[in-house]
N, C-alpha and C. Protein backbone atom coordinates (compact mmCIF):
# COMPACT_ATOMS: atom_id res chain seq x y z
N UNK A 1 0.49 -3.95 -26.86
CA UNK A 1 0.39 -5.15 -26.06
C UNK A 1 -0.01 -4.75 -24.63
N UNK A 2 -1.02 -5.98 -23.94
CA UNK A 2 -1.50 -4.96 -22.86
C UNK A 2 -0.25 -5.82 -21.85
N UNK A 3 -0.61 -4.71 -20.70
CA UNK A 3 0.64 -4.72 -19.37
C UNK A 3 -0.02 -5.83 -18.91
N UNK A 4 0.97 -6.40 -17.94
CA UNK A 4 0.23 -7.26 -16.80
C UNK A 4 -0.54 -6.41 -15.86
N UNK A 5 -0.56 -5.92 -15.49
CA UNK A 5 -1.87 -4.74 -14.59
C UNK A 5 -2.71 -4.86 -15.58
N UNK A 6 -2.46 -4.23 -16.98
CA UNK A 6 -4.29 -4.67 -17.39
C UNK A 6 -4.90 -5.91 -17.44
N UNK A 7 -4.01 -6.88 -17.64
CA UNK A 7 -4.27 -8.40 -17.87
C UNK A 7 -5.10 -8.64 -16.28
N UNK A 8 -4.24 -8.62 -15.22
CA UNK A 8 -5.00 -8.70 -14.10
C UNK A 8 -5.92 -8.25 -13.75
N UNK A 9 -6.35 -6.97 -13.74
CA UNK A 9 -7.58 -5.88 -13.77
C UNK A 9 -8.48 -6.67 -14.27
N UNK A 10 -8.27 -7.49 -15.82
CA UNK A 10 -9.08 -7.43 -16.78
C UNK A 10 -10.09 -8.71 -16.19
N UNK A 11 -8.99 -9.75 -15.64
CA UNK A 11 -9.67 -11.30 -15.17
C UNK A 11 -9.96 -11.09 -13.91
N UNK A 12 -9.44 -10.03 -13.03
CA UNK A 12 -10.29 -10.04 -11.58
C UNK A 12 -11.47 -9.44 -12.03
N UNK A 13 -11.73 -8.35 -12.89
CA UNK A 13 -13.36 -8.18 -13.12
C UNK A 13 -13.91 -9.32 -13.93
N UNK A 14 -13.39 -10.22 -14.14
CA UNK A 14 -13.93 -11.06 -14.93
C UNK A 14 -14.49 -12.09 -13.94
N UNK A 15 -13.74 -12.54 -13.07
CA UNK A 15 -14.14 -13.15 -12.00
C UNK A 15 -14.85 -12.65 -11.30
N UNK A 16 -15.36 -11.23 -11.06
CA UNK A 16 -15.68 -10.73 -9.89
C UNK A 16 -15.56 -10.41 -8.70
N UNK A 17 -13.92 -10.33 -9.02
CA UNK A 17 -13.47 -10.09 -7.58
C UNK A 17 -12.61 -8.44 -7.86
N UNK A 18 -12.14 -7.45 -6.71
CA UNK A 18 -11.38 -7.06 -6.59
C UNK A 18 -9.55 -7.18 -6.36
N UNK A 19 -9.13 -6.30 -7.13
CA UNK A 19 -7.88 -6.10 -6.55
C UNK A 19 -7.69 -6.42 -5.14
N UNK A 20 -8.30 -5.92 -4.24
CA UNK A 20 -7.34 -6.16 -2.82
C UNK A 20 -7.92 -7.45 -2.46
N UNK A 21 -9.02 -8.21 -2.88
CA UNK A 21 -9.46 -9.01 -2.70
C UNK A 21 -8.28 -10.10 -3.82
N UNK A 22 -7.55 -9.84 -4.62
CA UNK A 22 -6.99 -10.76 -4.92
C UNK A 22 -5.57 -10.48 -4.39
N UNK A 23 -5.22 -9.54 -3.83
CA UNK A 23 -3.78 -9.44 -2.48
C UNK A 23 -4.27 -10.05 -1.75
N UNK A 24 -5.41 -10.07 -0.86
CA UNK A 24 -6.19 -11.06 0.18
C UNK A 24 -5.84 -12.61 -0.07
N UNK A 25 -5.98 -13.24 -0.84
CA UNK A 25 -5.64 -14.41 -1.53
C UNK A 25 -4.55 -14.66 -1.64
N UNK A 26 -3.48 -13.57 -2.34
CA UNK A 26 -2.26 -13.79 -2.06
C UNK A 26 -1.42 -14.05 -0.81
N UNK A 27 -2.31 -13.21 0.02
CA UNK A 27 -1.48 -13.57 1.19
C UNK A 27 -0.84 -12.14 1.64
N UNK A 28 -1.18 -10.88 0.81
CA UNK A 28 -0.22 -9.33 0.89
C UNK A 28 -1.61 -8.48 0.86
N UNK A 29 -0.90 -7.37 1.06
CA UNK A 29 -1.71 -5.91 1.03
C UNK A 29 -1.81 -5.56 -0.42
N UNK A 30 -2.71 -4.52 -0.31
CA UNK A 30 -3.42 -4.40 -1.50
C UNK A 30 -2.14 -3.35 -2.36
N UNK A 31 -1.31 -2.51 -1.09
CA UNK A 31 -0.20 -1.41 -2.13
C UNK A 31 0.89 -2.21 -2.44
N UNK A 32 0.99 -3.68 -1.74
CA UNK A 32 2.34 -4.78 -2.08
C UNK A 32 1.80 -4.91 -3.73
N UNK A 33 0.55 -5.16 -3.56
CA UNK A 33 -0.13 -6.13 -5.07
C UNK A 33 0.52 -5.07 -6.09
N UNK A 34 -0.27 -3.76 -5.80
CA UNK A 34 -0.18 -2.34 -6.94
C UNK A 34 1.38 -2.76 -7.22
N UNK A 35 2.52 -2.01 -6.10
CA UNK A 35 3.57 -2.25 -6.60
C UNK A 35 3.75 -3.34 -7.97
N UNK A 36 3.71 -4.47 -7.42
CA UNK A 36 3.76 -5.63 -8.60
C UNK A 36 3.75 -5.51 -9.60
N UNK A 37 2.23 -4.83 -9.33
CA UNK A 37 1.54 -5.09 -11.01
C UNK A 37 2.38 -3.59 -11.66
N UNK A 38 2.20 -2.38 -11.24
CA UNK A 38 3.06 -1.84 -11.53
C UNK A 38 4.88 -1.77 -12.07
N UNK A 39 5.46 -2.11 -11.12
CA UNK A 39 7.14 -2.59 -11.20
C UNK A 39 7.30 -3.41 -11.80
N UNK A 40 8.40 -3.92 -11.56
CA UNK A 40 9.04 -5.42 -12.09
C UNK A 40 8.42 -6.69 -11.53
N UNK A 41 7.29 -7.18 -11.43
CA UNK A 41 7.36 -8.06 -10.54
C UNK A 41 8.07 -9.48 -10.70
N UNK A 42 8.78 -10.28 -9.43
CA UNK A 42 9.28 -11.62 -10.01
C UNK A 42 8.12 -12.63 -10.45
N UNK A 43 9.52 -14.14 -11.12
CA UNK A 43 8.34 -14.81 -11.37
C UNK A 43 7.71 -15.65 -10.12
N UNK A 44 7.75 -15.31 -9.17
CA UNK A 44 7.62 -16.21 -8.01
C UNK A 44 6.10 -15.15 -8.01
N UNK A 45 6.41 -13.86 -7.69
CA UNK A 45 4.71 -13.02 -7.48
C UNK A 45 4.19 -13.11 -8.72
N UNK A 46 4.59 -13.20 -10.28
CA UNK A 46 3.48 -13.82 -11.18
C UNK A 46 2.91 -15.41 -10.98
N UNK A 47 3.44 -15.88 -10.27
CA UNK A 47 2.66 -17.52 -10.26
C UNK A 47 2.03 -17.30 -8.76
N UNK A 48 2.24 -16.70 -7.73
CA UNK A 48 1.40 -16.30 -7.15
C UNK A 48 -0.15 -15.72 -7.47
N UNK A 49 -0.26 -14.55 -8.51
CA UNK A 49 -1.09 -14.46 -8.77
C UNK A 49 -1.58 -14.96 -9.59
N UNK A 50 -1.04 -15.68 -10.49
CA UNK A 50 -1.98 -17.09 -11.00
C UNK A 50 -2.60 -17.92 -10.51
N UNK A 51 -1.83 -18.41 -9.54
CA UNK A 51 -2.36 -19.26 -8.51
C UNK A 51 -3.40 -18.70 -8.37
N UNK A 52 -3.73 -17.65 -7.21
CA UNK A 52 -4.88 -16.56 -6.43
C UNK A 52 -5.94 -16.58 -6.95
N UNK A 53 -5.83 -16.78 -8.57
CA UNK A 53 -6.66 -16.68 -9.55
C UNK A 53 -7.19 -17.73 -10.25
N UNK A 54 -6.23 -18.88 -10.27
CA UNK A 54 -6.92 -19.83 -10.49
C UNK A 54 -7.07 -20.24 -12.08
N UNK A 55 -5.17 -19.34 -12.61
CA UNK A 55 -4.60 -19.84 -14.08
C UNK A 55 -3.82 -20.36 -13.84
N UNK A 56 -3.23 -20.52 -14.92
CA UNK A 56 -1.84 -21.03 -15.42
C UNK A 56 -1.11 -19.50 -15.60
N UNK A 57 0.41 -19.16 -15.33
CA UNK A 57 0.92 -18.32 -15.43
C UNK A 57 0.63 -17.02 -16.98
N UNK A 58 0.50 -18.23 -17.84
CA UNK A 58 0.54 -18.26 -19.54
C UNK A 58 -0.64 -17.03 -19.47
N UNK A 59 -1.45 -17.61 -18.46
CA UNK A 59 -3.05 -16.93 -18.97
C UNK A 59 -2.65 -15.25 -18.32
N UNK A 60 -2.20 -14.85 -17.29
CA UNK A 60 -2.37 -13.71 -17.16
C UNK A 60 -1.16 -12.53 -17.68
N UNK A 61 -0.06 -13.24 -18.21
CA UNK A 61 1.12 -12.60 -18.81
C UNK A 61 0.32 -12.11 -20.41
N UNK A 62 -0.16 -12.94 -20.88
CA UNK A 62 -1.46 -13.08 -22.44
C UNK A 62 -2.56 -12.26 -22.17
N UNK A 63 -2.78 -12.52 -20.98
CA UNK A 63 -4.35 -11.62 -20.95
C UNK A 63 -5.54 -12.42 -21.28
N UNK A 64 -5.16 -14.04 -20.99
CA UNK A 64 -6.32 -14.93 -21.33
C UNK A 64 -7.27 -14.32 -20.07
N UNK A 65 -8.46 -14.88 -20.81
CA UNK A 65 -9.64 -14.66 -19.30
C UNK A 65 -10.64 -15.94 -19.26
N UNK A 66 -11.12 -16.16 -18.40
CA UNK A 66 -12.03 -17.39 -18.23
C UNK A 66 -12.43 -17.76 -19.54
N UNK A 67 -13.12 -17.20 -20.06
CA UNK A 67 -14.22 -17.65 -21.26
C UNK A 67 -13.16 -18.09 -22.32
N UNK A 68 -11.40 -17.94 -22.58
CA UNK A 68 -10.69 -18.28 -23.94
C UNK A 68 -9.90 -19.55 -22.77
N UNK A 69 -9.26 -19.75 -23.30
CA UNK A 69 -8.73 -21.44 -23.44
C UNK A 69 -7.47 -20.84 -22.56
N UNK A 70 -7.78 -20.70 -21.28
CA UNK A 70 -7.01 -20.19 -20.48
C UNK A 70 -5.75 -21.96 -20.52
N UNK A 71 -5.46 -22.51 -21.00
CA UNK A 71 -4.66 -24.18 -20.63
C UNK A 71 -3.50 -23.53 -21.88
N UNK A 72 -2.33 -24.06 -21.34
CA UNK A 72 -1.20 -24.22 -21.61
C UNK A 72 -1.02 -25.27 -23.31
N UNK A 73 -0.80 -24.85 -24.28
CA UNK A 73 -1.00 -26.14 -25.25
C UNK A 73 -0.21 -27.01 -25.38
């Protein structure tokens, strides 16, 4: 099962954006983000980076990416 770091990795290249470019968005630095995605992060910094990104929480815990049915059923 992939990590949330790959899930994220996977839809910021999908979008075309970078990592620090999606801490930028968040509102943090790019070694706050790593930590995250690395550690434990809460659920307050996973709906953050949903938000940033422009899912639903569902989609980046799954590893949805733009092109699959990133919506909640």
């Amino acid at each position: 099962m992939p990590t949330l770091k790959e899930n994220v990795k996977k839809i910021c290249k999908e979008q075309g954006i970078t990592l620090a470019q999606l801490a930028e968005r968040m509102g943090i630095n790019y070694v706050t983000l790593w930590g995250h995605l690395t550690g434990n992060p809460t659920l307050s910094r996973m709906l953050d980076m949903a938000d940033a990104l422009g899912m639903p929480i569902e989609a980046i815990v799954a590893g949805l990416s733009n092109r699959t049915n990133a919506k909640t059923p």
